[in-house]
PDB file of N, CA and C in Angstrom:
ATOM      1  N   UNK A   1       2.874 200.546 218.004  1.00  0.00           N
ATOM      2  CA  UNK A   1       3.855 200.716 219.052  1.00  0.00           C
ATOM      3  C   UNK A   1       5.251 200.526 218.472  1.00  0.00           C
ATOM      4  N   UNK A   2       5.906 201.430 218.990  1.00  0.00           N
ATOM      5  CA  UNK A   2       7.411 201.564 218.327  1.00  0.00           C
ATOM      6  C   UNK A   2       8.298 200.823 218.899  1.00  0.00           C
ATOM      7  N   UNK A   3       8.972 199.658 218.073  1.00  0.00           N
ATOM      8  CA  UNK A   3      10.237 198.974 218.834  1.00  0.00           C
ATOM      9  C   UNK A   3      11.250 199.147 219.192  1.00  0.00           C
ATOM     10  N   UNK A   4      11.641 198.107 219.959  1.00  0.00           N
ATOM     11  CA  UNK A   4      12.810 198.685 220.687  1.00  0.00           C
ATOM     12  C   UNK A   4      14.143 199.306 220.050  1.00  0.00           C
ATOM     13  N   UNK A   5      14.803 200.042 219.859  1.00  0.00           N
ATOM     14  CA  UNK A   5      15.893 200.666 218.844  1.00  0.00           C
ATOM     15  C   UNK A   5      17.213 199.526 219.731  1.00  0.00           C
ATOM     16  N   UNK A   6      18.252 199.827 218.841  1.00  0.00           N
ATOM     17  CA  UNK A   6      19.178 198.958 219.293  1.00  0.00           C
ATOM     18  C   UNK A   6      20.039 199.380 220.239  1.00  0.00           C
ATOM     19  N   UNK A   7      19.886 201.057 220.268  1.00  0.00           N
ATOM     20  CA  UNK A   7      20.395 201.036 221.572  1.00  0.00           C
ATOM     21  C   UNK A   7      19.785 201.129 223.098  1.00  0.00           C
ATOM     22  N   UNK A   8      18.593 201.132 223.015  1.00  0.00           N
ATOM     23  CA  UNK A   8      17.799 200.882 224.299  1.00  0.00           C
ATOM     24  C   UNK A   8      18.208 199.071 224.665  1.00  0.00           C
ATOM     25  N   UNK A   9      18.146 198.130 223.763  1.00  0.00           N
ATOM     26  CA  UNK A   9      18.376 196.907 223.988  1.00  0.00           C
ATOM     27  C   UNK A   9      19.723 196.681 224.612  1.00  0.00           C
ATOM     28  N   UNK A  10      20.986 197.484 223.813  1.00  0.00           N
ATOM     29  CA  UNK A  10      22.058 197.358 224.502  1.00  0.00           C
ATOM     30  C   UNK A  10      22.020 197.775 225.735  1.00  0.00           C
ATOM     31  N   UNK A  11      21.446 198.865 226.295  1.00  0.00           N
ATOM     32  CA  UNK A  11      21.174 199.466 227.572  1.00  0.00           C
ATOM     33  C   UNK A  11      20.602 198.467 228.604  1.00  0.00           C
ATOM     34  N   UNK A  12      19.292 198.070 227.928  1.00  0.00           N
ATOM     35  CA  UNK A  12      18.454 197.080 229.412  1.00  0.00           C
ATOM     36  C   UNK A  12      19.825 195.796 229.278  1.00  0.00           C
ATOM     37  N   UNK A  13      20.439 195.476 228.018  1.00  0.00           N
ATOM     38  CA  UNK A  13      21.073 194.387 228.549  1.00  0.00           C
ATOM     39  C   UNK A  13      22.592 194.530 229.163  1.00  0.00           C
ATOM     40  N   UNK A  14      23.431 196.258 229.047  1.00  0.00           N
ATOM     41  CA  UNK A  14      23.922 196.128 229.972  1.00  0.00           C
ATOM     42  C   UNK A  14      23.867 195.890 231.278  1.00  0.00           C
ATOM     43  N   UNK A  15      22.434 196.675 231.320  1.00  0.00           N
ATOM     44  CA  UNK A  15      22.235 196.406 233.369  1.00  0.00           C
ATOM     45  C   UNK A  15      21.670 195.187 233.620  1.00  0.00           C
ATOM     46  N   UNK A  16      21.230 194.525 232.771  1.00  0.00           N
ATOM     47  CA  UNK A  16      20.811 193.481 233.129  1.00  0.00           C
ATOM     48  C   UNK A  16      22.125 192.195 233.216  1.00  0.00           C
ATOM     49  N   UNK A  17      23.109 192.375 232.437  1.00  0.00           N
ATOM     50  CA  UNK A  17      24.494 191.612 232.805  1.00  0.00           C
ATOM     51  C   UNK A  17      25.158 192.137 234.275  1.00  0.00           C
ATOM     52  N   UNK A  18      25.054 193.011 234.138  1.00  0.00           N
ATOM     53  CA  UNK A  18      26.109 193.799 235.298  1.00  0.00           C
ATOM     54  C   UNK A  18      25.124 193.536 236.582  1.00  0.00           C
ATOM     55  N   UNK A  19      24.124 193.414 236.651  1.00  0.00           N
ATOM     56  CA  UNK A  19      22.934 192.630 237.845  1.00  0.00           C
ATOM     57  C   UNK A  19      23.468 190.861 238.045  1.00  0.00           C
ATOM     58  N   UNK A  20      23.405 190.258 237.178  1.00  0.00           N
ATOM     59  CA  UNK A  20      23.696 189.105 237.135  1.00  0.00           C
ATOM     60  C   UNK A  20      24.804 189.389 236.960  1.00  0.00           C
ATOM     61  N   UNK A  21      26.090 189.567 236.759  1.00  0.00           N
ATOM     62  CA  UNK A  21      27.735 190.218 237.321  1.00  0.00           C
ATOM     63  C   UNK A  21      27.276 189.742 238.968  1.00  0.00           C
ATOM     64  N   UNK A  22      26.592 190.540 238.854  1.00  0.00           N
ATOM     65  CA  UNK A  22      26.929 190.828 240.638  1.00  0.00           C
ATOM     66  C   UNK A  22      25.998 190.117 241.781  1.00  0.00           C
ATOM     67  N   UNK A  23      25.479 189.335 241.146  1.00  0.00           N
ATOM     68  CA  UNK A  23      24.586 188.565 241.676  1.00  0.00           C
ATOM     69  C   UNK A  23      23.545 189.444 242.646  1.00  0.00           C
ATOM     70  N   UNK A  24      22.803 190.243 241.950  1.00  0.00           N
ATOM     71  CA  UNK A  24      21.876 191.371 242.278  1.00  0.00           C
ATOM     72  C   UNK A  24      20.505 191.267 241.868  1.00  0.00           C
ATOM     73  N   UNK A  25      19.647 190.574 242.672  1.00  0.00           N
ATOM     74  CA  UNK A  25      17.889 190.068 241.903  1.00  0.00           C
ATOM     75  C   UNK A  25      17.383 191.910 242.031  1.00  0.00           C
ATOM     76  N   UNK A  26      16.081 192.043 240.852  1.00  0.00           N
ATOM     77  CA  UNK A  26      15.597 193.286 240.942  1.00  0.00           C
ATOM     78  C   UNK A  26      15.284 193.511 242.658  1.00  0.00           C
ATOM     79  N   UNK A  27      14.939 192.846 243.537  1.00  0.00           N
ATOM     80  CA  UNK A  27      14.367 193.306 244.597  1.00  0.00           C
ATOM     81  C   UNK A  27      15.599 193.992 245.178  1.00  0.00           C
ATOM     82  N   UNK A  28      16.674 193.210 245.332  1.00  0.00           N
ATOM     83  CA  UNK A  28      17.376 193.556 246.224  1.00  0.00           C
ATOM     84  C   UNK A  28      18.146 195.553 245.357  1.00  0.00           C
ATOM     85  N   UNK A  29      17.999 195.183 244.181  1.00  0.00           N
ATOM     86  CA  UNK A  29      18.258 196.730 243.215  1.00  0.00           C
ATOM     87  C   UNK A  29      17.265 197.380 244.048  1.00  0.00           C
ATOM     88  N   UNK A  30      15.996 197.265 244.274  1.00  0.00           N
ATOM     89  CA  UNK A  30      14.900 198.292 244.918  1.00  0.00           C
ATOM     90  C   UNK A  30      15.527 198.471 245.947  1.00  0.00           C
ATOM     91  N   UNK A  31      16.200 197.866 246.827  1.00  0.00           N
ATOM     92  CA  UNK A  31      16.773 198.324 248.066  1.00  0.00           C
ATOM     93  C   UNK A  31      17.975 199.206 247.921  1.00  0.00           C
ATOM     94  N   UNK A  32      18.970 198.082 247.278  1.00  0.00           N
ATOM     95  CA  UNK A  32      20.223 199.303 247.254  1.00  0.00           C
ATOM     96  C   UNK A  32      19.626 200.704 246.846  1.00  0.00           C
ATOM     97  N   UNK A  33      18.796 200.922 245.729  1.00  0.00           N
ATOM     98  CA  UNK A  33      18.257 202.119 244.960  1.00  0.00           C
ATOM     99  C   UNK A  33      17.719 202.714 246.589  1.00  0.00           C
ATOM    100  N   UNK A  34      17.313 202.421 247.193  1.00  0.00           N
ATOM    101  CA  UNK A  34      16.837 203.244 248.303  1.00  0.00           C
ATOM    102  C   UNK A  34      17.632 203.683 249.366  1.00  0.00           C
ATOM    103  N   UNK A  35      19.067 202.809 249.299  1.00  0.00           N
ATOM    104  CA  UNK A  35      19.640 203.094 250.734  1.00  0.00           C
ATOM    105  C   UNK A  35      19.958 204.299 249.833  1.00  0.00           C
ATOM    106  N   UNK A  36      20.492 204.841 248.480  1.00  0.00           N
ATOM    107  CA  UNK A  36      20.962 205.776 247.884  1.00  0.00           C
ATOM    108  C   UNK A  36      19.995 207.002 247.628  1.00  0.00           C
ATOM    109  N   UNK A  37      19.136 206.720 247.985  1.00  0.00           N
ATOM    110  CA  UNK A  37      17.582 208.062 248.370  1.00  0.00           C
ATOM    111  C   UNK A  37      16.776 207.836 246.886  1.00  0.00           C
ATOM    112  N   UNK A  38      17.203 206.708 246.154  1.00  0.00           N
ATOM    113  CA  UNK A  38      16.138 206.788 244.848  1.00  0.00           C
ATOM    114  C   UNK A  38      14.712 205.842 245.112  1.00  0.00           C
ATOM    115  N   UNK A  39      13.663 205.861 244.864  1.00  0.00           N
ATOM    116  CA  UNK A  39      12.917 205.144 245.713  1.00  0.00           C
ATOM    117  C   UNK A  39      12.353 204.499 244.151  1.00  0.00           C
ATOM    118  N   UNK A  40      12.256 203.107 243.861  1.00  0.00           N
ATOM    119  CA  UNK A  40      11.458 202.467 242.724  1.00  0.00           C
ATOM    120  C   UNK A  40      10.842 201.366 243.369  1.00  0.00           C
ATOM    121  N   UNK A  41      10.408 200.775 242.522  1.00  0.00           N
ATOM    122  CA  UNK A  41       9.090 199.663 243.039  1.00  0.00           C
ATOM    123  C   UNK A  41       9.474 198.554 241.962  1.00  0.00           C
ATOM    124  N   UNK A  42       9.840 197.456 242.567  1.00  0.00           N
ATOM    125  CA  UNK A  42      10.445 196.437 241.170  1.00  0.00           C
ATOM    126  C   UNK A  42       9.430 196.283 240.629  1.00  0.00           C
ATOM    127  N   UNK A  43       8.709 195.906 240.182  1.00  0.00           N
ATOM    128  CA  UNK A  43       7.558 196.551 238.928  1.00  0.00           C
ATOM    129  C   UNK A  43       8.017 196.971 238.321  1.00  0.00           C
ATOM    130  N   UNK A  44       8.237 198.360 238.542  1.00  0.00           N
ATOM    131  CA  UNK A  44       8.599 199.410 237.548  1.00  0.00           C
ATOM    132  C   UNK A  44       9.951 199.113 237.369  1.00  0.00           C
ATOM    133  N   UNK A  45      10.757 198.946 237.835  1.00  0.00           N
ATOM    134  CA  UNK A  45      12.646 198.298 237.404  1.00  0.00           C
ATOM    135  C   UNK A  45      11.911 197.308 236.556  1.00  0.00           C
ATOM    136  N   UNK A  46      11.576 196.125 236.980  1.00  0.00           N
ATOM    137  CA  UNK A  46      11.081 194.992 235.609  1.00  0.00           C
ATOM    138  C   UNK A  46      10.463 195.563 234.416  1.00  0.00           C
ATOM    139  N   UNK A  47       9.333 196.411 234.353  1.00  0.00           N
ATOM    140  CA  UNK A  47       9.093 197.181 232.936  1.00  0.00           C
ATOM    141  C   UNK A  47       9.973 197.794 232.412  1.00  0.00           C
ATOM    142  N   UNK A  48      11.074 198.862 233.217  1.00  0.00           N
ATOM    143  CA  UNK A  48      11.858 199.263 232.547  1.00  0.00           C
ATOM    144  C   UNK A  48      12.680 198.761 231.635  1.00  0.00           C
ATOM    145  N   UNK A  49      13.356 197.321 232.348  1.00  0.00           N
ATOM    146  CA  UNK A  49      14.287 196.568 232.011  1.00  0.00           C
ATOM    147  C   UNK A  49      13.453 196.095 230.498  1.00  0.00           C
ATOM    148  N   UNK A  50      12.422 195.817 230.755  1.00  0.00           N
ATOM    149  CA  UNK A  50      12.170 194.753 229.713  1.00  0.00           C
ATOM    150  C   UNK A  50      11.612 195.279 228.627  1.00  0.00           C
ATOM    151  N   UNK A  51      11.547 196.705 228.664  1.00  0.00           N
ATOM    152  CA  UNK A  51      10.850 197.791 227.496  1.00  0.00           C
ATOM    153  C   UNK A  51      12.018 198.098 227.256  1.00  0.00           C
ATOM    154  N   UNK A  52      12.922 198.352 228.003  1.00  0.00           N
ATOM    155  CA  UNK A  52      14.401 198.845 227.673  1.00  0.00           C
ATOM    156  C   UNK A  52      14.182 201.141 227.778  1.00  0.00           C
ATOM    157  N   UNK A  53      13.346 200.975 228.060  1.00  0.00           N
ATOM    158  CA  UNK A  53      13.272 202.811 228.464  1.00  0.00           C
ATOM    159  C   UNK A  53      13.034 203.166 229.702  1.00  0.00           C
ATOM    160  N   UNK A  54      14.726 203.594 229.350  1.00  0.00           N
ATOM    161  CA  UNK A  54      14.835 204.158 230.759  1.00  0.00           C
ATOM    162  C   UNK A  54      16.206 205.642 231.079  1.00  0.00           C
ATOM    163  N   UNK A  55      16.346 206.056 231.942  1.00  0.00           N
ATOM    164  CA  UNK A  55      17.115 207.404 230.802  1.00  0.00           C
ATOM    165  C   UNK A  55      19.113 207.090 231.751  1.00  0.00           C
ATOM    166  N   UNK A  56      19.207 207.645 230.832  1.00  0.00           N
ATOM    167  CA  UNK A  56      21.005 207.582 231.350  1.00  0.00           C
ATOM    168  C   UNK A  56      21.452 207.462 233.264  1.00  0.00           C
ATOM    169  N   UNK A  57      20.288 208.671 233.711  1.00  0.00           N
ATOM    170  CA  UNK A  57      20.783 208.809 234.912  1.00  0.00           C
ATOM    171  C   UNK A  57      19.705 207.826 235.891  1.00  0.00           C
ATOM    172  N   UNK A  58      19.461 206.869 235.268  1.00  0.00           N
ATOM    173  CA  UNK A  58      18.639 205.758 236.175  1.00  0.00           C
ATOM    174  C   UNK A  58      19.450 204.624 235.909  1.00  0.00           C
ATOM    175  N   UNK A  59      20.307 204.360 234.917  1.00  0.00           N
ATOM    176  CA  UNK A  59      21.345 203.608 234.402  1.00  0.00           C
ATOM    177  C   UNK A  59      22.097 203.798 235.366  1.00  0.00           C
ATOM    178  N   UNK A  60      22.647 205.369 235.576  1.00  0.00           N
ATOM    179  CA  UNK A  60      23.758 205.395 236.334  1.00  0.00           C
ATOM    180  C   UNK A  60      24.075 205.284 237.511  1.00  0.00           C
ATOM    181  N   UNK A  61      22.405 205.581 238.041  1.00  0.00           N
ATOM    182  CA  UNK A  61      21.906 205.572 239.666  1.00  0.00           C
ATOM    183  C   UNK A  61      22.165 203.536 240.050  1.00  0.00           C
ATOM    184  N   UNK A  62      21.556 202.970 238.691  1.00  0.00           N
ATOM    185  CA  UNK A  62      21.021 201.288 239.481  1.00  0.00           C
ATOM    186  C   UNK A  62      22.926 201.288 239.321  1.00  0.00           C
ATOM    187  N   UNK A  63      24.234 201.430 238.558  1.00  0.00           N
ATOM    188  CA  UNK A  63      25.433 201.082 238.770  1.00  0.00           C
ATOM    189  C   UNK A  63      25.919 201.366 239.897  1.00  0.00           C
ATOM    190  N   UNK A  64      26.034 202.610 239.893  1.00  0.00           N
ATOM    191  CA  UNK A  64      26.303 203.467 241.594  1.00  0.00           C
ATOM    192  C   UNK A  64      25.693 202.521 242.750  1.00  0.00           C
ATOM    193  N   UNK A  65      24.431 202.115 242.854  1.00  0.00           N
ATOM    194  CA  UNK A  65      23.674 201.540 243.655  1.00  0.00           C
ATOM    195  C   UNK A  65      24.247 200.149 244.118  1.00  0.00           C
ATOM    196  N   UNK A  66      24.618 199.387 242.798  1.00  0.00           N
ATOM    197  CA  UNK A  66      25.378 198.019 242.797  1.00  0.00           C
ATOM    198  C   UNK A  66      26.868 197.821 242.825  1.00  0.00           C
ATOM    199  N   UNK A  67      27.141 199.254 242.617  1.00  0.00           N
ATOM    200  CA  UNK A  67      28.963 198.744 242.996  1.00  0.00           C
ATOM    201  C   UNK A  67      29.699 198.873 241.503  1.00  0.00           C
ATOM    202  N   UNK A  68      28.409 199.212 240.773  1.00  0.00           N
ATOM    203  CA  UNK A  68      29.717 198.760 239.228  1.00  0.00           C
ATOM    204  C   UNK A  68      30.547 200.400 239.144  1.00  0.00           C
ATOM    205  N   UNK A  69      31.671 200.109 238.779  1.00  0.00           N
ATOM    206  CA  UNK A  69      32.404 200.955 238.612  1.00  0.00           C
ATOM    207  C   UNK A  69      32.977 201.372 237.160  1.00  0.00           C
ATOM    208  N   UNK A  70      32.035 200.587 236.282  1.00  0.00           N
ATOM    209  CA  UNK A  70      32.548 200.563 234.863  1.00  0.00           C
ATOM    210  C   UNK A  70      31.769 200.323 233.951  1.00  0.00           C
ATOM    211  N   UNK A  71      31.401 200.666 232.480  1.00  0.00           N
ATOM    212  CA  UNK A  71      30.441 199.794 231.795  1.00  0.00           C
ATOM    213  C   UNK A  71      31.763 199.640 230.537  1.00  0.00           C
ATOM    214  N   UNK A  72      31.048 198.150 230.133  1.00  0.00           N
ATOM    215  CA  UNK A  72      31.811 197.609 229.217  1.00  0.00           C
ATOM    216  C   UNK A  72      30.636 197.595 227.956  1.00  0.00           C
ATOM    217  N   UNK A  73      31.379 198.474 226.942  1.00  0.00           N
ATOM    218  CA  UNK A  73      30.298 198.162 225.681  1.00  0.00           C
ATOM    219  C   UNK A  73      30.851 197.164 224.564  1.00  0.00           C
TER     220      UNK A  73
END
């Protein structure tokens, strides 16, 4: 099994700062993600996060979802 590359890590741990930024637990991400018509199952947000694969526009959907208006690299 192939590890994580360094930029998938930077990825799960931007959203994972910018969650804790905003004081945002995965459940309540499953909701915002839904009032916005994306439908996930925190399960699957927690694997994502923690495998770190996940693609740009699910990145961009959980920011949109939470309010961030910016990523800081």
């Amino acid at each position: 099994m192939a590890e994580k590359t360094d930029y998938e890590a930077l990825a799960a741990n931007l959203l994972k700062a910018e969650l804790k930024r905003k004081g945002v637990t995965y459940s309540q991400l499953v909701e915002k993600l839904a009032a916005i018509g994306i439908e996930e199952k925190e399960v699957n947000i927690r694997n994502k996060l923690a495998r770190g694969k996940f693609t740009a526009a699910f990145l961009l959907q959980c920011f949109s979802a939470i309010g961030a208006d910016s990523i800081r690299l």
